[in-house]
Protein backbone atom coordinates (compact mmCIF):
# COMPACT_ATOMS: atom_id res chain seq x y z
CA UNK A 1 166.61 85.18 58.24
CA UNK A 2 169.33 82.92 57.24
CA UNK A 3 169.28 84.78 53.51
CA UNK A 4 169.46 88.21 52.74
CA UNK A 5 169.05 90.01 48.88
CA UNK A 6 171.53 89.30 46.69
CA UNK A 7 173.48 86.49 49.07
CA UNK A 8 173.86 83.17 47.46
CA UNK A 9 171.58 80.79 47.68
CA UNK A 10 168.33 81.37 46.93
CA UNK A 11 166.68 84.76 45.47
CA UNK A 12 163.99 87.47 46.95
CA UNK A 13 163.17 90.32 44.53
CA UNK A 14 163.33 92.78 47.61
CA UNK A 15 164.23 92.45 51.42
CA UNK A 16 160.55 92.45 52.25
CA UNK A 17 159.90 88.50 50.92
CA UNK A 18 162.01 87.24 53.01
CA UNK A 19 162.10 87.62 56.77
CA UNK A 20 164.58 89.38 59.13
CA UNK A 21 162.99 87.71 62.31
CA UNK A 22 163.19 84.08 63.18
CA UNK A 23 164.80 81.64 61.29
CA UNK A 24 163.21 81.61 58.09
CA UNK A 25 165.34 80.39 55.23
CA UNK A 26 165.52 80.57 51.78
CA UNK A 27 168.31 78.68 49.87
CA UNK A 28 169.86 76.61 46.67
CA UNK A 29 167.65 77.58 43.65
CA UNK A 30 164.47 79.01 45.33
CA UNK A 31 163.17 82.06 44.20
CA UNK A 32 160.64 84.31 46.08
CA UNK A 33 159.49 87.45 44.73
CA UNK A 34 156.41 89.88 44.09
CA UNK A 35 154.81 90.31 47.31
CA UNK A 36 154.96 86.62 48.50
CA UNK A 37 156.60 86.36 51.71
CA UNK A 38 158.28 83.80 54.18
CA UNK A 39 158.83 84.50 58.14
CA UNK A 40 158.88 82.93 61.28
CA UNK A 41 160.66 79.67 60.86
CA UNK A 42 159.89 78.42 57.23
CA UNK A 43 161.87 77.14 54.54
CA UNK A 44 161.84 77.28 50.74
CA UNK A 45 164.69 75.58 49.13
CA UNK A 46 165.54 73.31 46.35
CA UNK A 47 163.96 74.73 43.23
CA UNK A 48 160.83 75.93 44.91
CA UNK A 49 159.18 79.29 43.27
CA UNK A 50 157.09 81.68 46.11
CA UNK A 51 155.35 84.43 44.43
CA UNK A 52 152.20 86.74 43.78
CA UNK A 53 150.51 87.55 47.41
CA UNK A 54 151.60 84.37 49.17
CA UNK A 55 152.86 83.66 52.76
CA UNK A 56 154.66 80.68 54.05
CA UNK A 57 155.14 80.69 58.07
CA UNK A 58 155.51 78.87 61.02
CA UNK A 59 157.24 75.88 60.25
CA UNK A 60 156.32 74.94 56.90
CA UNK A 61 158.45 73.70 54.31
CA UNK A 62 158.79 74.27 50.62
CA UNK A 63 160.73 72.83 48.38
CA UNK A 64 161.58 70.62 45.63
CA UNK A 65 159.66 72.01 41.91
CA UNK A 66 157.04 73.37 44.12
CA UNK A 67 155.49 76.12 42.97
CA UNK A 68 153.24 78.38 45.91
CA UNK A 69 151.49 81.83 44.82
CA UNK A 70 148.30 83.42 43.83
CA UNK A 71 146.69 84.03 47.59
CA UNK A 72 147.58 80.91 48.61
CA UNK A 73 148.67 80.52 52.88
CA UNK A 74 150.84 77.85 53.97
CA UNK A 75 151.24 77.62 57.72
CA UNK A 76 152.42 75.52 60.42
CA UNK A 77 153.81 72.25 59.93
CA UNK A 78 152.89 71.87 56.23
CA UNK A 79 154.94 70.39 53.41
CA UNK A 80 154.23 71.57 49.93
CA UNK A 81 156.89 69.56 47.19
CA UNK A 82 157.48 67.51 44.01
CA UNK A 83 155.92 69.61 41.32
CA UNK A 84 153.00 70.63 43.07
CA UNK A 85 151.13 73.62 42.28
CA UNK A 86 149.07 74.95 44.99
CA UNK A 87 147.52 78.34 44.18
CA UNK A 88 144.77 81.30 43.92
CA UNK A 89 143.10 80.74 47.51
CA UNK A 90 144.10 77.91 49.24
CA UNK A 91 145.10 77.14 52.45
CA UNK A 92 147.36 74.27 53.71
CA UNK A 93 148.55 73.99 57.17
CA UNK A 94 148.32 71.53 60.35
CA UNK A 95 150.40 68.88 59.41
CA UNK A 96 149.07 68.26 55.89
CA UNK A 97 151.47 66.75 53.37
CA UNK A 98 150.88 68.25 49.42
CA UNK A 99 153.53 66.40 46.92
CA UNK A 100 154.54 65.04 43.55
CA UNK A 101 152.44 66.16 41.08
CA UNK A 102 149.23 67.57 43.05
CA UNK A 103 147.78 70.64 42.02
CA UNK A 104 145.60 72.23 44.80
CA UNK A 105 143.75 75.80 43.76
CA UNK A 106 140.58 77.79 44.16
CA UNK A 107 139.04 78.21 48.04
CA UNK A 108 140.40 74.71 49.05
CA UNK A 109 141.98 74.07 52.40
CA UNK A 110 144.17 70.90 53.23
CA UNK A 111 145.04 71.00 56.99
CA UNK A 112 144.92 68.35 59.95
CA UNK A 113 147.36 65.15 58.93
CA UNK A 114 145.73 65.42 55.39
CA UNK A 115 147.67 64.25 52.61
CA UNK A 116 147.38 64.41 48.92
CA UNK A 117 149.45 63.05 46.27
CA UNK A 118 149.94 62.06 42.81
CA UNK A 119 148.20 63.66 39.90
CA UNK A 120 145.15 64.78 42.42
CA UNK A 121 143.41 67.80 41.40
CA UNK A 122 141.60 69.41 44.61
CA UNK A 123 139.64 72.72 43.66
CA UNK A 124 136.68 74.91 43.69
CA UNK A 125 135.87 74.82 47.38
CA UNK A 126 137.30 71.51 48.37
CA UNK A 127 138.14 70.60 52.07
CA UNK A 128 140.79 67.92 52.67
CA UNK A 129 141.76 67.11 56.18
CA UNK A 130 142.24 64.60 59.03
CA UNK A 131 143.94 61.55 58.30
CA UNK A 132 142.85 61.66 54.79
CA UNK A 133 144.92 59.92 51.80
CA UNK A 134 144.26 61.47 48.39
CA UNK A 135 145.85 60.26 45.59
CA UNK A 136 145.99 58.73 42.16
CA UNK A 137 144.49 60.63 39.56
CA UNK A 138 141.31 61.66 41.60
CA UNK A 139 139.52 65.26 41.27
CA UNK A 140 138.07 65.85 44.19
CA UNK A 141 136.15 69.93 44.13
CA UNK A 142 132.61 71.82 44.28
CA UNK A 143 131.86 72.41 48.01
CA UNK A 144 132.65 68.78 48.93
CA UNK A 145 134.67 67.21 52.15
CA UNK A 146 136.91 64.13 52.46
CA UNK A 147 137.95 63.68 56.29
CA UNK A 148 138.59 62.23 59.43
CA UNK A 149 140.16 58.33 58.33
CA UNK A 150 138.47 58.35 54.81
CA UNK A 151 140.67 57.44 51.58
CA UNK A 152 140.30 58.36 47.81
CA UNK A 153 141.74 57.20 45.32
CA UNK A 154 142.35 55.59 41.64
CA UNK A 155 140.47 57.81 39.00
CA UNK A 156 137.63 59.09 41.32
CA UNK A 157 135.53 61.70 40.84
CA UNK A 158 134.18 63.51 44.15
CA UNK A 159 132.44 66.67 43.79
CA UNK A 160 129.12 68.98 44.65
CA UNK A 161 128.10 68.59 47.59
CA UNK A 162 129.09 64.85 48.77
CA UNK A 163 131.40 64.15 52.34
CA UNK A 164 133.35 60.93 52.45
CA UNK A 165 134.30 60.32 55.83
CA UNK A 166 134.50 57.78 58.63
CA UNK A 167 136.79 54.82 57.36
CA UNK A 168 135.02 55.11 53.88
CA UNK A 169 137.11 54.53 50.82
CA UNK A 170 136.40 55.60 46.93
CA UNK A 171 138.36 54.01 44.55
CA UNK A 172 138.88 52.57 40.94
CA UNK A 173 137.02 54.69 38.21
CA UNK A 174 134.17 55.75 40.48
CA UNK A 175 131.94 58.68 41.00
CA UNK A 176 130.29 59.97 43.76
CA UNK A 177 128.48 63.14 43.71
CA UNK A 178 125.47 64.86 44.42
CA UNK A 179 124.68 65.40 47.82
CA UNK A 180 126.03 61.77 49.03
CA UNK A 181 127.39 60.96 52.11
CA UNK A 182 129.43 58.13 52.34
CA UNK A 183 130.78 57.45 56.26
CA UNK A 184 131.49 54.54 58.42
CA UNK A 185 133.38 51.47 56.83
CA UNK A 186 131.28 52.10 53.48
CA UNK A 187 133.50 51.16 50.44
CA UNK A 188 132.44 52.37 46.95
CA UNK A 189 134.93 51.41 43.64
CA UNK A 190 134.61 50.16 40.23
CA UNK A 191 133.15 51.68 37.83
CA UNK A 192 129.96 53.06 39.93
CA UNK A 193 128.20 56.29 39.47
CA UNK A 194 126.56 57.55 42.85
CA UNK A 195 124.70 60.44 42.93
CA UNK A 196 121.66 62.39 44.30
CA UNK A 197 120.87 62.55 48.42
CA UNK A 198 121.91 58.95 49.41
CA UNK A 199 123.74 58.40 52.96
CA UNK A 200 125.92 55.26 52.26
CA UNK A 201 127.24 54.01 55.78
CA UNK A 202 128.10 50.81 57.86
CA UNK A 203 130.11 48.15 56.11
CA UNK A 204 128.13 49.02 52.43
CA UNK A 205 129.94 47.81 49.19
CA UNK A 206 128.87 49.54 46.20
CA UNK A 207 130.83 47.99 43.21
């Protein structure tokens, strides 16, 4: 690793957080400590905190006022940073973006080219991925699944057991929960409450 204990830049509570194989790299004001560790190529920098039982590998990056621990695995190409908190049990990795002031806990998983953003809350046992955009100041948690192209958004509430997917987008001050299914081009915003076993698909509006 680029950084060993007690070299500038950066800090690991003992040699065991940080690496000695590949490139991984730890610098500026990041701290890493407890039994957190980073290895094969990642990076933590900027003012980034690592701790508790977490692992950040492959290629991953991060950085900023991120904060990573808990039991939380960040993997391949995955960028946690802003002043995102992603914790307990979660897993991001793929490509999936996690920044500014996202907080991502529980047994979630963000992975594929997922991204979420803002003041998003994803929890319980969440699953973000694909091309998904979350973002605003959504909660999306319970068991449910936002994928392939879909987009959330606004003040939306998703959670049980609904899956937005397709092209679908949630938006405004809606929310959709239940056992829904929204899919296809199906667009769903205002200030609508959808709930129970409905499949909402094709080019549906629901205002």
């Amino acid at each position: 690793g680029s950084v060993k204990k007690d070299e500038m830049g950066g800090f690991i509570e003992d040699e065991m957080n940080l690496s000695q194989d590949g490139s991984a790299w730890i610098s500026e004001n990041a701290r890493v400590y407890g039994n957190a560790r980073v290895y094969g190529n990642a990076w933590v920098y900027g003012n980034a905190l690592v701790s508790g039982d977490a692992r950040v590998s492959g290629n991953a990056r991060v950085y900023e006022n991120a904060c990573v621990y808990g039991n939380t695995r960040v993997y391949k190409n995955a960028c946690i940073y802003g002043n995102t908190r992603v914790y307990e049990d979660t897993w991001v990795y793929g490509n999936a973006r996690v920044y500014e002031n996202a907080c991502v806990y529980g047994n979630t998983r963000v992975y594929e080219d997922a991204c979420v953003f803002g003041n998003t809350r994803v929890y319980e046992n969440a699953w973000v991925y694909g091309n998904t955009r979350v973002y605003g100041n959504v909660w999306v948690y319970g068991n449910a699944r936002v994928y392939e192209n879909a987009g959330v958004y606004g003040n939306t509430r998703v959670y049980g057991n609904v899956w937005v997917y397709g092209n679908a987008r949630v938006y405004e001050d809606a929310w959709v929960y239940g056992n829904i299914r929204a899919l296809e081009n199906a667009i769903i915003h205002g200030n609508t409450r959808i709930f129970g076993n409905a499949r909402i698909s094709g080019d549906a509006l629901i205002i």
